[in-house]
Structures are given as C-alpha cells and as structure tokens.
Protein backbone atom coordinates (compact mmCIF):
# COMPACT_ATOMS: atom_id res chain seq x y z
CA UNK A 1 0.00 0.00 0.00
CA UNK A 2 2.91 2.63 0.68
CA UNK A 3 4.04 1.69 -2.53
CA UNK A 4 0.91 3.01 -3.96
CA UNK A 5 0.59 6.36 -2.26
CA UNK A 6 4.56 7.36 -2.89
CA UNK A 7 3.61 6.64 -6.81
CA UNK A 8 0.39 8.90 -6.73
CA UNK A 9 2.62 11.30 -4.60
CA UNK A 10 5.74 11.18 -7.03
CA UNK A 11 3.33 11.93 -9.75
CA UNK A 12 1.16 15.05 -8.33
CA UNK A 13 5.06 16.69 -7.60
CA UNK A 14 5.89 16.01 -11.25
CA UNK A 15 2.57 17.27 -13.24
CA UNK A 16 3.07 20.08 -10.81
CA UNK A 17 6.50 20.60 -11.69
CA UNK A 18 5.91 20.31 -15.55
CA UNK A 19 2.76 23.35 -14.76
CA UNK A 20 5.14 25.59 -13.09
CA UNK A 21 7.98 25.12 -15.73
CA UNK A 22 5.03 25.75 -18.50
CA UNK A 23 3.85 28.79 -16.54
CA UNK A 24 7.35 30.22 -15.68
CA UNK A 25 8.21 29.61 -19.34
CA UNK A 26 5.77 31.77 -20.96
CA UNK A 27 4.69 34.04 -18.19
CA UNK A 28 6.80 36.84 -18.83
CA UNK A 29 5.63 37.54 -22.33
CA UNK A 30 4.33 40.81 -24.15
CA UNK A 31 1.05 40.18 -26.01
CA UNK A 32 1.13 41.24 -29.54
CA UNK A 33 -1.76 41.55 -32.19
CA UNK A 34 -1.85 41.64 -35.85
CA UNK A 35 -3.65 44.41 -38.01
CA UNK A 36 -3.36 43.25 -41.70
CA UNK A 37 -2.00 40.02 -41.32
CA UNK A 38 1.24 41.96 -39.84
CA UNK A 39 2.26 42.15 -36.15
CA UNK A 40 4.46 45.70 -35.40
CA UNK A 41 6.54 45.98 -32.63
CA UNK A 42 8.26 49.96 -31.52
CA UNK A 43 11.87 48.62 -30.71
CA UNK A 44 13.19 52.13 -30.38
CA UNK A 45 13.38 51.19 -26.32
CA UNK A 46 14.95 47.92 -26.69
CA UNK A 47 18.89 48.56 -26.19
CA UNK A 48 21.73 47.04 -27.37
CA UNK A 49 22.63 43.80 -25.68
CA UNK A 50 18.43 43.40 -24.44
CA UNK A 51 15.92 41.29 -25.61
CA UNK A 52 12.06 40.91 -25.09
CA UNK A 53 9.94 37.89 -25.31
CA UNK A 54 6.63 38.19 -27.24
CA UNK A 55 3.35 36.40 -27.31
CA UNK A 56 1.00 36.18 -30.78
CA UNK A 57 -1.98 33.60 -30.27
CA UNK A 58 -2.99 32.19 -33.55
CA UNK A 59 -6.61 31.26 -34.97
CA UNK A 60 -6.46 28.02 -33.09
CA UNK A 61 -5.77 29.84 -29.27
CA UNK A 62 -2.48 28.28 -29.53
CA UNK A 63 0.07 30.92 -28.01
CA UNK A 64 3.68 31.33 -30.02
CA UNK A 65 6.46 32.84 -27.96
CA UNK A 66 9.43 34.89 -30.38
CA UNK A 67 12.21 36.70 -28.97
CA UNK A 68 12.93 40.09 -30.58
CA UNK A 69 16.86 41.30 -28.84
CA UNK A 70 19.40 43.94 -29.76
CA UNK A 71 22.84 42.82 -29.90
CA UNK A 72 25.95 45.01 -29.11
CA UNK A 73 26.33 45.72 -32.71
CA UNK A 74 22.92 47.48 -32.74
CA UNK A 75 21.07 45.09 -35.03
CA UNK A 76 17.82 43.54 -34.33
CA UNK A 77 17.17 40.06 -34.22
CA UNK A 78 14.04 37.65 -33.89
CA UNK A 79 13.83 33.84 -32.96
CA UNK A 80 11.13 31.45 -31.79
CA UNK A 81 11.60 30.85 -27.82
CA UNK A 82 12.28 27.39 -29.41
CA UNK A 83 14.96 25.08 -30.19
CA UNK A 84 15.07 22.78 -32.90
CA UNK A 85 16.10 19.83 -30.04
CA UNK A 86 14.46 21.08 -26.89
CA UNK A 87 10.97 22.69 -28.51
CA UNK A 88 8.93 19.29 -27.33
CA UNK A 89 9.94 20.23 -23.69
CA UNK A 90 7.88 23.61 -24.10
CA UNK A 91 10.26 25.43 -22.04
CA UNK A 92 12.05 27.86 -24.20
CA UNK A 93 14.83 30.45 -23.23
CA UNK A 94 15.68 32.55 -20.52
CA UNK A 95 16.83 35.95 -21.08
CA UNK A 96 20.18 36.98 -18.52
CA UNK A 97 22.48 39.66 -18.98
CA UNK A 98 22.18 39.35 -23.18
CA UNK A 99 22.09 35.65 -23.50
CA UNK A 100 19.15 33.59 -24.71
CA UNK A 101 19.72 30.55 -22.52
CA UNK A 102 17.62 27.43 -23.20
CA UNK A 103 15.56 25.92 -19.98
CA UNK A 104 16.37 22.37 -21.01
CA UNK A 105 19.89 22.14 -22.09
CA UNK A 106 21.27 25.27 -20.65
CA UNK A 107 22.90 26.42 -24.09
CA UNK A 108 24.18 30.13 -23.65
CA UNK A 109 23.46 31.93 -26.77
CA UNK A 110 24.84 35.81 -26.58
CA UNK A 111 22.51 38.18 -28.57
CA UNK A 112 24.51 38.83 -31.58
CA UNK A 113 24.81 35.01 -32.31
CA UNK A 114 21.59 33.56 -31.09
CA UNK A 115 20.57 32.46 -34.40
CA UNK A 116 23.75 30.20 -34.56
CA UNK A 117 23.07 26.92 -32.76
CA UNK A 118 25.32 24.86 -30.78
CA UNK A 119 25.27 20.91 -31.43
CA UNK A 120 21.73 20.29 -32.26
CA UNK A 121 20.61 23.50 -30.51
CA UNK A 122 19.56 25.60 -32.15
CA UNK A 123 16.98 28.88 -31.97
CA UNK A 124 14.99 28.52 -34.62
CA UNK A 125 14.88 31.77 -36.74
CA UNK A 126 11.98 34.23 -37.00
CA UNK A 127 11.83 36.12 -40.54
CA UNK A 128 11.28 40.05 -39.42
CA UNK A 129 11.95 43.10 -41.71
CA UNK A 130 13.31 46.30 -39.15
CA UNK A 131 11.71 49.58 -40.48
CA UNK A 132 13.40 52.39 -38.70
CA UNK A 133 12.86 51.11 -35.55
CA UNK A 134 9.48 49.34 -36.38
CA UNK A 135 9.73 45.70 -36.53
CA UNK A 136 7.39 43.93 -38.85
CA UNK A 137 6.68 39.98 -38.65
CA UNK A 138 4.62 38.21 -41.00
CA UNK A 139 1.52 36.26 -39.04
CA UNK A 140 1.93 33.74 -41.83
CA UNK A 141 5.40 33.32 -40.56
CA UNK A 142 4.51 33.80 -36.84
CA UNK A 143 1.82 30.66 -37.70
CA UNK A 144 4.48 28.40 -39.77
CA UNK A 145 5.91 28.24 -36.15
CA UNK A 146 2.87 26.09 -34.47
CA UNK A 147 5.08 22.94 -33.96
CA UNK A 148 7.17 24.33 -31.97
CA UNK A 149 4.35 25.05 -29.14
C-alpha cells in the first residue's frame, strides 16, 4: 500500500512541476496583435545587448512565444523561444544579462549570435523586416511556427 501512495505522490510533484515550468516559461511575455495580417513591434526602447519575449496567439488559441533582442552591434534580431532539439519540452529560453539561454539544455546563446546553434541547438529563426525602428513579422510566418508550441 505505501508503494501506492509514494507513486500517486511522485506523480502530483511532477505534473506540478511540468505546470510551473510551463507557466514560468511563458509568463513573462508581451502580447502582440496583428492588423493586416502583420504584427508591429516599436523597438526604439529595446537597447543594445536586451531582448524581449513576445506572445502572438494564432486562430487556433495556440500561443507562439518569439524573442525580438538587440545585440551590441545594434542590429535587431528575432527567434522562436524554441529550439530545434528542446521545442517538445515547451520550455524555451531565458533571457540573462544578453544571452538567450535554453531551460532544457542550458545552451548560452549571446545576442549577436543567437541564431547560430550549438550541437543540435539551435533557436529557430523568425523572418522580421526592421523599419526604422518598427519591426514587422509576418503572421503567416509567426503561424508556420505552431510545432514548436
């Protein structure tokens, strides 16, 4: 019988554990909408070596995290918070002093080469266009990102 109630008890910690690593995950994230199948974000406030994570929700309620950062060189870069090997873990990245850092495998990636990948970890890309400031991101490509959540 103990054996029975330390099973039911090892498995309320660990569906507890996987809902506060989901929550902790995606908690932090900035809500973005689309107007014209087109989601702008003002990144005249994000700095060199910062990043931001974002939040779209598609037509299906499904909610898909990017990462918009501004290395030291000044240029802006997007990126799922996904990895190519750790996306079926849901976790994503951590942002600390301008590193993406992946929950699951603890990859440092600094801002000006977090679209490079280390092993088979990888961010996975996000195409943007930067408009003066104004970053632009396709929903379509926002959406061709569903796996990953």
């Amino acid at each position: 019988m103990r054996f029975g109630k330390f099973k039911i008890v090892c498995a309320l910690t660990l569906a507890a554990g996987a809902a506060f690593l989901t929550f902790t995950a995606i908690s932090d994230c900035t809500t973005v909408t689309a107007i014209n199948d087109m989601v702008a974000i003002n990144a005249f406030g994000l700095r060199p070596g910062t990043a931001h994570l974002y939040c779209y929700k598609d037509d299906a309620g499904k909610q898909l995290r990017f990462v918009l950062a501004r290395g030291d060189d000044g240029k802006v870069r997007s990126v799922f918070d996904a990895c190519r090997q750790c996306f079926a873990f849901h976790r994503g990245y951590r942002i600390v002093k301008g590193e993406l850092i992946c929950r699951v495998c603890g990859n440092h990636y600094p801002l000006d080469h977090m679209t490079e990948g280390k092993a088979s970890c990888v961010p996975v890309s996000l195409q943007h266009e930067d408009d003066a400031g104004v970053v632009r991101i396709k929903t379509a490509d926002l959406k061709a990102g569903h796996a990953f959540f």
